[in-house]
C-alpha atoms as a PDB file:
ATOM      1  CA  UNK A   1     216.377  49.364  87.602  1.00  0.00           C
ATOM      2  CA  UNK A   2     217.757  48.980  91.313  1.00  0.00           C
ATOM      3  CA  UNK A   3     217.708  52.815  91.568  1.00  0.00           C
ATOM      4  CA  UNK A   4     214.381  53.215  90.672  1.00  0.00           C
ATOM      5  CA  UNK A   5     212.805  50.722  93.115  1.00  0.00           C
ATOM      6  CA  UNK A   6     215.217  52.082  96.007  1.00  0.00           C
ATOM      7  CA  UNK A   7     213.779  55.624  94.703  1.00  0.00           C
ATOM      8  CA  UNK A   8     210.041  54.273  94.893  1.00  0.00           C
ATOM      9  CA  UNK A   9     210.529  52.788  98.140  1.00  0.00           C
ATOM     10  CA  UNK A  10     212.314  55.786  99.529  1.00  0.00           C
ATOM     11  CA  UNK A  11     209.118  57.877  98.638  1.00  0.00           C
ATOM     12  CA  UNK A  12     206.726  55.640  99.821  1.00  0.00           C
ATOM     13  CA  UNK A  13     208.373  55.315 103.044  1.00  0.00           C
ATOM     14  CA  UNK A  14     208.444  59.196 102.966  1.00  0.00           C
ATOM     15  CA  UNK A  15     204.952  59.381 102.354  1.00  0.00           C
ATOM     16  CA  UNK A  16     203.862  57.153 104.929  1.00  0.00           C
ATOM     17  CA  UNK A  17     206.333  59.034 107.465  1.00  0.00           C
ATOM     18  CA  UNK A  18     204.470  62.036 106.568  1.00  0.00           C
ATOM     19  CA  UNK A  19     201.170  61.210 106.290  1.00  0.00           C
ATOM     20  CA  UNK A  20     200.543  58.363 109.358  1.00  0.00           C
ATOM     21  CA  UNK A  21     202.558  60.134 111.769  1.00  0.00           C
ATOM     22  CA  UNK A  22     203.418  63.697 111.308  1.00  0.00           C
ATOM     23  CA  UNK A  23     200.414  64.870 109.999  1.00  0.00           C
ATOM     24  CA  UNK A  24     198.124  63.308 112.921  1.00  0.00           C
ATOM     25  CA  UNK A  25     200.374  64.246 115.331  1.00  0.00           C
ATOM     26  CA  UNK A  26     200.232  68.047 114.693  1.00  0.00           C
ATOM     27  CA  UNK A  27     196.285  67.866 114.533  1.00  0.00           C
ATOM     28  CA  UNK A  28     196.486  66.452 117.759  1.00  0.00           C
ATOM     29  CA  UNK A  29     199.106  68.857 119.241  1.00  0.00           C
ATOM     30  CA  UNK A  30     196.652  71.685 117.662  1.00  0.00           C
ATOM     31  CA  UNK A  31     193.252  70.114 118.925  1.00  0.00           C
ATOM     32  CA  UNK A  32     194.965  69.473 122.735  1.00  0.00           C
ATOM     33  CA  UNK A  33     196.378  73.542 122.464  1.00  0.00           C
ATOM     34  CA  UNK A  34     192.739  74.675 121.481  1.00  0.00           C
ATOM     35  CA  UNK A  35     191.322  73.047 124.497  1.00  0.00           C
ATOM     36  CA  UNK A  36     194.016  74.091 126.884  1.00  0.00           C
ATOM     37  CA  UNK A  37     192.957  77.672 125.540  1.00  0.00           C
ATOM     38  CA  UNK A  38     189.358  77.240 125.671  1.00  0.00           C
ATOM     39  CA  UNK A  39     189.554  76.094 129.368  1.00  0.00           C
ATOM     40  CA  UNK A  40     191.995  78.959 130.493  1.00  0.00           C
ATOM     41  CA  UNK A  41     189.376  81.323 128.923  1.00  0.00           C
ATOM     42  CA  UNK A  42     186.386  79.304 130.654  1.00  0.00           C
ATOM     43  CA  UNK A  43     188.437  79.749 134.306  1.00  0.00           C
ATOM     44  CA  UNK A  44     189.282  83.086 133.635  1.00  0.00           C
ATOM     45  CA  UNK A  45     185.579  83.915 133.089  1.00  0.00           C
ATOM     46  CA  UNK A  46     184.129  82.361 136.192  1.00  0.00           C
ATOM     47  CA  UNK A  47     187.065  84.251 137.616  1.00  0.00           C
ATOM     48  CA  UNK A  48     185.668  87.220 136.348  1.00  0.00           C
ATOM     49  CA  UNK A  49     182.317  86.275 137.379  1.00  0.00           C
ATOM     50  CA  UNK A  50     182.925  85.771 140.764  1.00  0.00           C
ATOM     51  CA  UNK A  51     184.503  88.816 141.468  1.00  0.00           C
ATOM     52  CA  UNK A  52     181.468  90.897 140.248  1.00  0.00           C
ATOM     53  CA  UNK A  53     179.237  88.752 142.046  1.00  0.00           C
ATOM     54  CA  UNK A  54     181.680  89.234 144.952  1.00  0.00           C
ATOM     55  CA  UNK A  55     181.856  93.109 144.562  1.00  0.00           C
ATOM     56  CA  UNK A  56     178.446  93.795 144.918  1.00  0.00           C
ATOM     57  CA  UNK A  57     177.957  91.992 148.292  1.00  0.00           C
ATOM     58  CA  UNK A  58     180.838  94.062 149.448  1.00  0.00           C
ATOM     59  CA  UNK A  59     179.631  96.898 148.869  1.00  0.00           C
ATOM     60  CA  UNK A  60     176.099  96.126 150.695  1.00  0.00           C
ATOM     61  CA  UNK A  61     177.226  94.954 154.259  1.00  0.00           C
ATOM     62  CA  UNK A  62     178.676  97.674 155.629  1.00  0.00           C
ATOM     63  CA  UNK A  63     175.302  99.386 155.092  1.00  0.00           C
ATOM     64  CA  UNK A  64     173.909  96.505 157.406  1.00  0.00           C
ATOM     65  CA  UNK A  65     174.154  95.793 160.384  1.00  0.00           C
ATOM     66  CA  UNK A  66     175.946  92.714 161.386  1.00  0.00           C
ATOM     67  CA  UNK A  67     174.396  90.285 163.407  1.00  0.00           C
ATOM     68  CA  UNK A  68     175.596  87.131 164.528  1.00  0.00           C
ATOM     69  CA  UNK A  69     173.329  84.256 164.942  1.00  0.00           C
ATOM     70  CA  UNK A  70     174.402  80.683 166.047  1.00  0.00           C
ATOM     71  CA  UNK A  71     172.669  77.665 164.757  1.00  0.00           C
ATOM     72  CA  UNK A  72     173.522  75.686 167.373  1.00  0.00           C
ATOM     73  CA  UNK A  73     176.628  74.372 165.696  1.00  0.00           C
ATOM     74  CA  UNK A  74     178.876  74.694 169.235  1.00  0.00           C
ATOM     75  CA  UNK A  75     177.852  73.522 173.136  1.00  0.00           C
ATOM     76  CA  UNK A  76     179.679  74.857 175.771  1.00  0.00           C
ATOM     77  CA  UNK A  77     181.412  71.828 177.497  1.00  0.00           C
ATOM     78  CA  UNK A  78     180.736  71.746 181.462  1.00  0.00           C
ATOM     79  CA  UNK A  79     183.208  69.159 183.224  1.00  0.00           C
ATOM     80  CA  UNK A  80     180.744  66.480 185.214  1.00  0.00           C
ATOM     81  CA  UNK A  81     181.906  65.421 188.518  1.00  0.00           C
END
């Protein structure tokens, strides 16, 4: 009789092993991995982007001409005396 309850007890302690910890914890490792994918594919795509929205503008300006134009940004500094 002592057998079979230790048996019982054994398994239910198995299951609940199983079933409250493994089992959530690999859907969790498995949701967190699917993330870390989708946002490496998300940064390699606006990688991507950029560097054919990048390519294009290179291209174009050595057919123009550069000019510099200053917004005012810098004032020469004259020493008062």
């Amino acid at each position: 009789m002592i057998d079979v309850i230790a048996t019982v007890l054994i398994l239910y302690l198995l299951y609940k092993l199983v079933f409250d910890f493994i089992v959530p914890v690999s859907k969790t490792t498995s949701h967190f991995k699917n993330q870390v994918n989708q946002m490496r594919k998300q940064q390699e795509e606006q990688m991507h982007r950029q560097q054919q929205s990048n390519t294009p503008q290179n291209k174009t300006s050595p057919n123009k001409k550069n000019t510099t134009t200053t917004d005012g940004e810098y004032i020469d500094f004259e020493e008062v005396k």
